[in-house]
C-alpha atoms as a PDB file:
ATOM      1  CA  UNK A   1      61.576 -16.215   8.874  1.00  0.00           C
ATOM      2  CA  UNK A   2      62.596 -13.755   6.236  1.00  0.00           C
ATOM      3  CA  UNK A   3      60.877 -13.388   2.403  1.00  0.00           C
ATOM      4  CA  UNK A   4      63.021 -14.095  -0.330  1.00  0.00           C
ATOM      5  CA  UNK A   5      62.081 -13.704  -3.887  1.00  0.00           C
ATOM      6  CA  UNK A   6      64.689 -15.748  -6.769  1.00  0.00           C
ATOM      7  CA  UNK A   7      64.370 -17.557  -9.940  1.00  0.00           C
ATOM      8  CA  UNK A   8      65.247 -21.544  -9.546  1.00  0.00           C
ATOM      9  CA  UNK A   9      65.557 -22.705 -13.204  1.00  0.00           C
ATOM     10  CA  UNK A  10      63.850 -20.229 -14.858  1.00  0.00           C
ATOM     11  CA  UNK A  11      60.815 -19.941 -12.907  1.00  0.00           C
ATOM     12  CA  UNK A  12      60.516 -16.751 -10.251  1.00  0.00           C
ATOM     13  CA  UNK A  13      59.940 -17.849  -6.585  1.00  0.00           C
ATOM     14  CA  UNK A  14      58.864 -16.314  -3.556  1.00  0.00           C
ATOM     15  CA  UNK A  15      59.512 -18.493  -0.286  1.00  0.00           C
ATOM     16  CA  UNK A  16      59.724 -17.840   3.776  1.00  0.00           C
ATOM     17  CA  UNK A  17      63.131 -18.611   4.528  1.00  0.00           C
ATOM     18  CA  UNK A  18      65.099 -19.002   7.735  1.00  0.00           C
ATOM     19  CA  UNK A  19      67.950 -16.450   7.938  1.00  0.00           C
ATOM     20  CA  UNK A  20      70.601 -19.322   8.812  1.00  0.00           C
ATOM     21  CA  UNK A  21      68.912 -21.730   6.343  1.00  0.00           C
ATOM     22  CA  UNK A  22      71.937 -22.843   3.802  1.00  0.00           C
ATOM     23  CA  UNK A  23      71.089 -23.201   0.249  1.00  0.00           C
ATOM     24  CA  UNK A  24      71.704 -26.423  -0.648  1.00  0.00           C
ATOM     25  CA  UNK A  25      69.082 -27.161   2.756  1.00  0.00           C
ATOM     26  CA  UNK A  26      66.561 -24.932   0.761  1.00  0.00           C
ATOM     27  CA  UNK A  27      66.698 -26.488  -2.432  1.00  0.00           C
ATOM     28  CA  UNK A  28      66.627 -29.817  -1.115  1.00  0.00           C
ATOM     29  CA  UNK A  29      64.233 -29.347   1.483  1.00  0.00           C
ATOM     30  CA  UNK A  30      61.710 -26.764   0.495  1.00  0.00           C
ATOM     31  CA  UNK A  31      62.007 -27.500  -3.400  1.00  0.00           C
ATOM     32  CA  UNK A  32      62.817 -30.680  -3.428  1.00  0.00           C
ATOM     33  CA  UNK A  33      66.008 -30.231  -5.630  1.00  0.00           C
ATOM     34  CA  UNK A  34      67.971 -33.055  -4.662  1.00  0.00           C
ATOM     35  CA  UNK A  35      70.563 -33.196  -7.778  1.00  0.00           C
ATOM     36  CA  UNK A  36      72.632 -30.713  -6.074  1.00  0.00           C
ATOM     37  CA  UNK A  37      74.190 -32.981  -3.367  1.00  0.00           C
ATOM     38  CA  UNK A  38      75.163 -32.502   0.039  1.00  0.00           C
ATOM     39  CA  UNK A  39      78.975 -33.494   1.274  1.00  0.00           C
ATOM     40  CA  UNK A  40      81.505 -31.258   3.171  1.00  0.00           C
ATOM     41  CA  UNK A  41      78.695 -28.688   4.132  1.00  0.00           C
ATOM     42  CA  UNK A  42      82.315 -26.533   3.998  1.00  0.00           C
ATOM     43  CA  UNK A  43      82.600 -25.523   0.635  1.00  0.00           C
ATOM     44  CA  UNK A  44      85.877 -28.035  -0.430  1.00  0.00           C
ATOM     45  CA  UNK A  45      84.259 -31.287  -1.868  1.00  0.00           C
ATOM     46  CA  UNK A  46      82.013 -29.657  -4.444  1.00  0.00           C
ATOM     47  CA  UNK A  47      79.139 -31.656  -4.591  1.00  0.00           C
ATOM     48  CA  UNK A  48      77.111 -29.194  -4.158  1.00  0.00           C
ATOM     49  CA  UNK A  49      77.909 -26.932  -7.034  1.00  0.00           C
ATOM     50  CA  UNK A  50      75.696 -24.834  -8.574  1.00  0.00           C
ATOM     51  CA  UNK A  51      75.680 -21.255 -11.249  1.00  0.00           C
ATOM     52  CA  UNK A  52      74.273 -18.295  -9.338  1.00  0.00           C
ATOM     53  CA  UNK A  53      74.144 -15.724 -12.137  1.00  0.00           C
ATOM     54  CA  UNK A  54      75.835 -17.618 -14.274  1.00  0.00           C
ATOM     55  CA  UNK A  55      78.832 -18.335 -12.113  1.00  0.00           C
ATOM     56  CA  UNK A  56      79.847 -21.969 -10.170  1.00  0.00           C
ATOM     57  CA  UNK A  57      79.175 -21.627  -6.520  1.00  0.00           C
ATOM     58  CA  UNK A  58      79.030 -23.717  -3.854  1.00  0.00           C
ATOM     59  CA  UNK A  59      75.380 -23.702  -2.141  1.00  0.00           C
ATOM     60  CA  UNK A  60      76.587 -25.532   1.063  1.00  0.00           C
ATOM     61  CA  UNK A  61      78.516 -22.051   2.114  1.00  0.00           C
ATOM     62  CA  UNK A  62      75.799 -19.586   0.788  1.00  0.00           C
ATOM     63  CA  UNK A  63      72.921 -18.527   2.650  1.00  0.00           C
ATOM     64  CA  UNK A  64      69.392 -18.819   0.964  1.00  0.00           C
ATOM     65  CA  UNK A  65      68.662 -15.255   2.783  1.00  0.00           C
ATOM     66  CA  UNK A  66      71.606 -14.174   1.031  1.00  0.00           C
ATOM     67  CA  UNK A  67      70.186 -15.522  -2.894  1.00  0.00           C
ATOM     68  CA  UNK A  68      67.531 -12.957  -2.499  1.00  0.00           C
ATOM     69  CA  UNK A  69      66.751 -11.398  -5.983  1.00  0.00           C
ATOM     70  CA  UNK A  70      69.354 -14.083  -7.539  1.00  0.00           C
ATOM     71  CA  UNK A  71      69.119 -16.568 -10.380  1.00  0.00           C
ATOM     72  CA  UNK A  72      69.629 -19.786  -9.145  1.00  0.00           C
ATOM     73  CA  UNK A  73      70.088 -22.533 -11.949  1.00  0.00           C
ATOM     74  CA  UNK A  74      70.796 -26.143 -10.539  1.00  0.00           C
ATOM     75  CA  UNK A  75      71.630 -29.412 -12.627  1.00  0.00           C
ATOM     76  CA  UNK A  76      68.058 -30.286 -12.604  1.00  0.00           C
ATOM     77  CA  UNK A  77      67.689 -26.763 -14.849  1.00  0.00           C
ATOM     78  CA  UNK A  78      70.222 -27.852 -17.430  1.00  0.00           C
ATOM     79  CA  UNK A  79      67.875 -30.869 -19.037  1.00  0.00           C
ATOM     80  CA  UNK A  80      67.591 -29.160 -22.415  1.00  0.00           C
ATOM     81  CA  UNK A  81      70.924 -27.468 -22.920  1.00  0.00           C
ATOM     82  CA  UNK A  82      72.833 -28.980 -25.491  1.00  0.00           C
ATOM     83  CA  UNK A  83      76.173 -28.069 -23.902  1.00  0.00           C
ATOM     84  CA  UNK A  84      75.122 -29.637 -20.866  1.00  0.00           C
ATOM     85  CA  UNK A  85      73.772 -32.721 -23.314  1.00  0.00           C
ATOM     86  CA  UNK A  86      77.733 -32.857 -25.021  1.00  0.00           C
ATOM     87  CA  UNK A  87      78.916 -33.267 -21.236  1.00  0.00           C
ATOM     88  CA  UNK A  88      76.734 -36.079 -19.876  1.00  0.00           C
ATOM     89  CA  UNK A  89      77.399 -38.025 -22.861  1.00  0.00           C
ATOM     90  CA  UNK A  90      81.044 -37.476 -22.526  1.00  0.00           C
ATOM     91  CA  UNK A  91      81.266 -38.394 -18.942  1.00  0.00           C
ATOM     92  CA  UNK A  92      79.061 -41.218 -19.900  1.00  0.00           C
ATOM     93  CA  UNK A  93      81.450 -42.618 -22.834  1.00  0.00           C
ATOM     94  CA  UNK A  94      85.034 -42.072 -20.476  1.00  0.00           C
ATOM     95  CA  UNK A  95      82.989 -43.846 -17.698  1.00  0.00           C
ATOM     96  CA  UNK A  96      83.754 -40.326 -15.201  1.00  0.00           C
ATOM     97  CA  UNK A  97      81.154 -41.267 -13.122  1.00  0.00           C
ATOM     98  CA  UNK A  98      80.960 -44.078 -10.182  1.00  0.00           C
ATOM     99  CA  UNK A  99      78.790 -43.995  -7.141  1.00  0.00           C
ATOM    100  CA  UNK A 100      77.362 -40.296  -8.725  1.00  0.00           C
ATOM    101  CA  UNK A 101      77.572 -38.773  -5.716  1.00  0.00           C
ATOM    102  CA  UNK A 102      79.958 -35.879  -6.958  1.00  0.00           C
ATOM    103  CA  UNK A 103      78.642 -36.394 -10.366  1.00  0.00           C
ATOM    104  CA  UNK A 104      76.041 -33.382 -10.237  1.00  0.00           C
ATOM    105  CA  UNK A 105      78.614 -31.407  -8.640  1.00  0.00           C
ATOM    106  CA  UNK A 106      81.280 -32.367 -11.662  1.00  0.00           C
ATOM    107  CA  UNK A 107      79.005 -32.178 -14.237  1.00  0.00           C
ATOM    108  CA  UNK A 108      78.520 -28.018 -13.094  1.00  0.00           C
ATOM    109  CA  UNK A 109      81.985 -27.466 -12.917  1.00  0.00           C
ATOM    110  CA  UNK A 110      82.503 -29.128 -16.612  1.00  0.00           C
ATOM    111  CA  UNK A 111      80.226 -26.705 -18.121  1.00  0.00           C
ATOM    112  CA  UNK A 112      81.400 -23.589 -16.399  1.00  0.00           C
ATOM    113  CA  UNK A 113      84.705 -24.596 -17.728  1.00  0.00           C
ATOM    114  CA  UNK A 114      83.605 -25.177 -21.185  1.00  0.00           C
ATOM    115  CA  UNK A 115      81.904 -21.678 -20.999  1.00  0.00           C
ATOM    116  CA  UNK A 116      84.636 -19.916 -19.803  1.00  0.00           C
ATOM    117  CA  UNK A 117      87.567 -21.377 -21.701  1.00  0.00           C
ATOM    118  CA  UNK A 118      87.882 -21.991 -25.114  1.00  0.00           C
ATOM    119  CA  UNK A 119      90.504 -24.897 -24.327  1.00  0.00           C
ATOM    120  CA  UNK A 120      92.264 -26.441 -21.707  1.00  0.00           C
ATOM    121  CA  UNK A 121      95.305 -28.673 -21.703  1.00  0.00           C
ATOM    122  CA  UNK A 122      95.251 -31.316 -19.066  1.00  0.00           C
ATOM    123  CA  UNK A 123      96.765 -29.583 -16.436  1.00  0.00           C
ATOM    124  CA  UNK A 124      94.269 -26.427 -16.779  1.00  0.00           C
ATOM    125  CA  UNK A 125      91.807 -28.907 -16.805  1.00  0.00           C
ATOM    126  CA  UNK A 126      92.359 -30.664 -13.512  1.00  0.00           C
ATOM    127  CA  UNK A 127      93.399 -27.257 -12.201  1.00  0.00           C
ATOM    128  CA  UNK A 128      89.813 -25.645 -12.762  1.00  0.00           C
ATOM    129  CA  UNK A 129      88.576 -28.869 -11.774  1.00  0.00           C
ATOM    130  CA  UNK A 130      90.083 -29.220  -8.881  1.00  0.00           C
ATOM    131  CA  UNK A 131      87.346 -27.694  -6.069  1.00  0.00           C
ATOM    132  CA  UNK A 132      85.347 -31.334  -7.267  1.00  0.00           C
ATOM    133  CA  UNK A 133      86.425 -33.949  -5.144  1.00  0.00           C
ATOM    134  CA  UNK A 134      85.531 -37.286  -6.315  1.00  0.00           C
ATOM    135  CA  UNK A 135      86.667 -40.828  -4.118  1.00  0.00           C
ATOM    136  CA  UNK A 136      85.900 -43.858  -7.054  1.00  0.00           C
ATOM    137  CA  UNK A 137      86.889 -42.647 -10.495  1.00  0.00           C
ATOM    138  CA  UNK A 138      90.673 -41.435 -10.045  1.00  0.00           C
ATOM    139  CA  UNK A 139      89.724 -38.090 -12.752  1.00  0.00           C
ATOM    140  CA  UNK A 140      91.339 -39.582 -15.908  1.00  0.00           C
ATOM    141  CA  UNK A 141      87.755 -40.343 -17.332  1.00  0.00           C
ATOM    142  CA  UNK A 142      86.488 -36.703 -15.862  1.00  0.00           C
ATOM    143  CA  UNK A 143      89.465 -35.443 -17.293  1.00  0.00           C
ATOM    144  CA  UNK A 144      89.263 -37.205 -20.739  1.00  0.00           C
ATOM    145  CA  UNK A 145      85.278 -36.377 -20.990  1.00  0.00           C
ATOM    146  CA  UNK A 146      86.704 -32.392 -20.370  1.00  0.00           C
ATOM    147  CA  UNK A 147      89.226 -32.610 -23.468  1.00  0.00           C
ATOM    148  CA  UNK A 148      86.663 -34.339 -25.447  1.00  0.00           C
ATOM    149  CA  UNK A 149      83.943 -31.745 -25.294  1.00  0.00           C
ATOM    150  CA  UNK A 150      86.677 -29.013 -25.780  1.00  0.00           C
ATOM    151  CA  UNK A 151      87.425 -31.158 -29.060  1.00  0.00           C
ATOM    152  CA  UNK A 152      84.188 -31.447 -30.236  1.00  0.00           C
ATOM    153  CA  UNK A 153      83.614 -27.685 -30.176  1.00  0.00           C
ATOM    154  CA  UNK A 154      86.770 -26.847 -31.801  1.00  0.00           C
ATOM    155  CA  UNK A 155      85.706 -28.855 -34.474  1.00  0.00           C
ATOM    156  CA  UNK A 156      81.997 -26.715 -34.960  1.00  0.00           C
END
């Protein structure tokens, strides 16, 4: 066991961590977590996605050894951001979401894209979108709840 110190959401952390112990197994297991969602455990479905510093990563492929000293910000840390707010209700209102499972997972991608683009055409939009693999919706409502927050804040 190794000692790890992170913030998870805002709130600093200190935990005993195996080495091999993957991230997503950490905040899951240890924190109980369990919006991020476990799929490929190989970094191509997505559904694990979270921002470490700020940026969309995949916590089935990192190492919780590894987050030492890291901010760690899961879905379950975006309750009271109003960007995060616009996309739920979009994905809600285009019906992009199904069984859910990837719906975490989606819903982390969306807002890194809205952060880091100031618009998208459809095609850039299911490009950037395209490490979230979801099996019941078929992306037009994903897609469609994308455009719709990129609408909304050209219109602010």
């Amino acid at each position: 066991m190794i000692q790890i110190s992170l913030t998870i959401n805002g709130e600093p952390l200190s935990a005993s961590v195996d080495p091999r112990m993957s991230l997503v197994d950490f905040l899951r297991e240890k924190l109980s977590l369990t919006g991020t969602h476990v799929g490929c455990e190989h970094g191509v479905c997505g559904a694990c996605t979270i921002h470490i510093d700020g940026v969309s990563a995949r916590s089935c492929i990192a190492l919780a050894a590894a987050c030492d000293g890291r901010d760690i910000r899961t879905i379950e840390g975006f309750d009271c951001d109003e960007r995060m707010s616009a996309i739920r209700a979009e994905f809600s209102a285009e019906h992009a979401l199904q069984c859910g499972y990837c719906t975490p997972g989606m819903l982390m991608t969306a807002y890194d894209v809205t952060t880091r683009f100031e618009k998208l055409d459809e095609a850039g939009i299911r490009r950037e979108m395209s490490g979230n693999l979801c099996r019941c919706t078929g992306y037009q409502g994903i897609v469609r709840a994308v455009q719709n927050v990129f609408a909304a804040e050209a219109k602010e």
